[in-house]
Protein backbone atom coordinates (compact mmCIF):
# COMPACT_ATOMS: atom_id res chain seq x y z
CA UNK A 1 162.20 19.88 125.61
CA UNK A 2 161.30 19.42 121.82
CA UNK A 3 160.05 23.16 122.08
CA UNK A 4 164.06 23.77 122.94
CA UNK A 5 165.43 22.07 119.66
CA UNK A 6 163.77 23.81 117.48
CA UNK A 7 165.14 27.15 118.77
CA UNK A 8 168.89 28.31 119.21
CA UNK A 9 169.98 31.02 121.67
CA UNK A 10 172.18 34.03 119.96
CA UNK A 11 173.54 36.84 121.57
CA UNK A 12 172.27 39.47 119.59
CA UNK A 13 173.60 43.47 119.46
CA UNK A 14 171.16 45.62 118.02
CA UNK A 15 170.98 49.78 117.78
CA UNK A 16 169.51 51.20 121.39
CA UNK A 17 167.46 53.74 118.79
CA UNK A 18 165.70 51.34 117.39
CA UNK A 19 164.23 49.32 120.71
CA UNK A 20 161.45 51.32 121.72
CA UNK A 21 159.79 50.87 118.20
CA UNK A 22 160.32 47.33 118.48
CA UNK A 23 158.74 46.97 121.56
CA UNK A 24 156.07 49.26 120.80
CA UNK A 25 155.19 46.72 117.56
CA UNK A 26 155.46 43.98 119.46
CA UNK A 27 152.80 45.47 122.03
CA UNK A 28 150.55 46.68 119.23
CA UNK A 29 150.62 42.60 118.80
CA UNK A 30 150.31 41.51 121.81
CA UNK A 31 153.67 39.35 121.86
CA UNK A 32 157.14 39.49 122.83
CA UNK A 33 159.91 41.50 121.40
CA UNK A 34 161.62 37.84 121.13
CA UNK A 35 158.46 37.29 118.51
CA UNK A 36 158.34 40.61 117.09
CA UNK A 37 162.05 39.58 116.25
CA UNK A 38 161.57 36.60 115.14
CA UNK A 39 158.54 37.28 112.23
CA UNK A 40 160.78 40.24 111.13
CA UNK A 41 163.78 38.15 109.98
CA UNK A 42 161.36 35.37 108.60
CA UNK A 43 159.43 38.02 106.47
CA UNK A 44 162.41 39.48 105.08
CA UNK A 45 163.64 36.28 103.95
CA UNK A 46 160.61 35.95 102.06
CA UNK A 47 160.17 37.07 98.72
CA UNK A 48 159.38 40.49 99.01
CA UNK A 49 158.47 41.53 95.39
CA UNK A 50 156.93 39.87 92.13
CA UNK A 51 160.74 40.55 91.11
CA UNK A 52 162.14 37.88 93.90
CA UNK A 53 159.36 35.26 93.22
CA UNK A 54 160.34 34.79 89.64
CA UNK A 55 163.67 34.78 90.43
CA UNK A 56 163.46 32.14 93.10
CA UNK A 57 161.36 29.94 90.72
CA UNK A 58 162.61 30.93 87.17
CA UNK A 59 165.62 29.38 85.64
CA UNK A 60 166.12 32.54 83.30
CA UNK A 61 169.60 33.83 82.54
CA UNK A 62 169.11 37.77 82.24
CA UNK A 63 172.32 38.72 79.19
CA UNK A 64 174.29 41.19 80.16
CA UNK A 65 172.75 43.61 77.84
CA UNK A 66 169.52 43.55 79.84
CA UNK A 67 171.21 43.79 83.04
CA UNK A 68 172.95 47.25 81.86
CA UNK A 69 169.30 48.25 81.43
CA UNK A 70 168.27 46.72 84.14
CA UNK A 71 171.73 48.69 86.29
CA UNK A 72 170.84 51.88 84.60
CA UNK A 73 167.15 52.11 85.45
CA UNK A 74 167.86 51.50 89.39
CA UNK A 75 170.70 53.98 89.40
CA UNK A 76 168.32 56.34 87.99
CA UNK A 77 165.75 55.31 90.90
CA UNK A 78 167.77 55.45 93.05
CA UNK A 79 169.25 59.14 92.49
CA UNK A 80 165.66 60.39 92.16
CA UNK A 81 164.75 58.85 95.28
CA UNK A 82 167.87 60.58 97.21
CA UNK A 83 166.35 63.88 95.21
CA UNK A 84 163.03 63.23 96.85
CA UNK A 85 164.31 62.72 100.22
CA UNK A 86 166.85 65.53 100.35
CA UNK A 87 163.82 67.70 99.21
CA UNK A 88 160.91 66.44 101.47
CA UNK A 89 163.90 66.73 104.35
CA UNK A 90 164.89 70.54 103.30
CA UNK A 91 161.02 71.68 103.26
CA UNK A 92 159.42 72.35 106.51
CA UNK A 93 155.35 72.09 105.06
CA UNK A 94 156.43 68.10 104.59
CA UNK A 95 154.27 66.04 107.40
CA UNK A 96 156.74 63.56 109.13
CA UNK A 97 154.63 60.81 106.77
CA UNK A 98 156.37 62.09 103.68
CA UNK A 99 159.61 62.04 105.05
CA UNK A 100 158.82 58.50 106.06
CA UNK A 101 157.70 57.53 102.74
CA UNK A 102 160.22 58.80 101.04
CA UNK A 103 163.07 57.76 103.17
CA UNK A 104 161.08 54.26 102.35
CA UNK A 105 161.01 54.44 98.65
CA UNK A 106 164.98 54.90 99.38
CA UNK A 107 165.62 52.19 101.00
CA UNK A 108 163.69 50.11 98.28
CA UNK A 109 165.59 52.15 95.57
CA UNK A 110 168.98 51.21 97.69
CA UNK A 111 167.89 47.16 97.12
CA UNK A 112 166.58 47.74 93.66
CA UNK A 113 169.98 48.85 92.92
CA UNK A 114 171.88 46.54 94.79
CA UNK A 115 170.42 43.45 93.12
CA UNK A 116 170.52 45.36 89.81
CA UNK A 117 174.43 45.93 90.23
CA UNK A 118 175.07 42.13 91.55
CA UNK A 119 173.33 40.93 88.49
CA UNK A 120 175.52 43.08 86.08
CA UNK A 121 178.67 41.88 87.98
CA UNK A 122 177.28 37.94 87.66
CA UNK A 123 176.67 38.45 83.53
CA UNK A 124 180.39 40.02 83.09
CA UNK A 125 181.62 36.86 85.29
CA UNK A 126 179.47 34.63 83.82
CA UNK A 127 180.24 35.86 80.20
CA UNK A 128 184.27 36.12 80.42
């Protein structure tokens, strides 16, 4: 009974592509795909870089000079990244682990940028 309180049922839609892998991680650990689940959406709402610990714990106000800087470096990451993985993509020596890591460095690029353009947008509404 206390084991049910802690926990609340959801009805939960996710991409039929995408199951196999789940289950085969959750395997590879020896738990449920219920589990596998479960520690996936607790890690990512973890800090995930040195970038999101001092942000959770710092009460520093970037200006909105350094978050143009900040805006213009991730674009640039981000385009080289889409570079890299239209490249590794379009060459047929690339082992499917390159076109894994790359498509990986994109998706951190894609954050990168993300939080880079959210913090421009907060200094120009913060400043006005």
């Amino acid at each position: 009974m206390a084991d049910e309180d802690r926990y609340t049922r959801i009805t939960l839609r996710i991409p039929k592509d995408i199951i196999p892998a789940l289950k085969a991680a959750a395997d590879q650990r020896s738990h449920s795909m219920n589990a596998e689940i479960v520690q996936r959406l607790e890690a990512s709402l973890e800090p995930q870089d040195i970038e999101d610990i001092v942000n959770l714990y710092s009460t520093f106000e970037p200006t909105p000079e350094l978050a143009r800087v900040n805006f213009t470096i991730a674009h640039e990451a981000l385009q080289r990244a889409e570079e890299t993985l239209a490249a590794v993509n379009n060459d047929p020596d690339e082992t499917d682990l390159d076109r894994a890591l790359a498509k990986y460095e994109l998706r951190r690029a894609k954050l990168a940028f993300h939080r880079a353009e959210a913090a421009l947008k907060s200094t120009r509404t913060t400043t006005k």
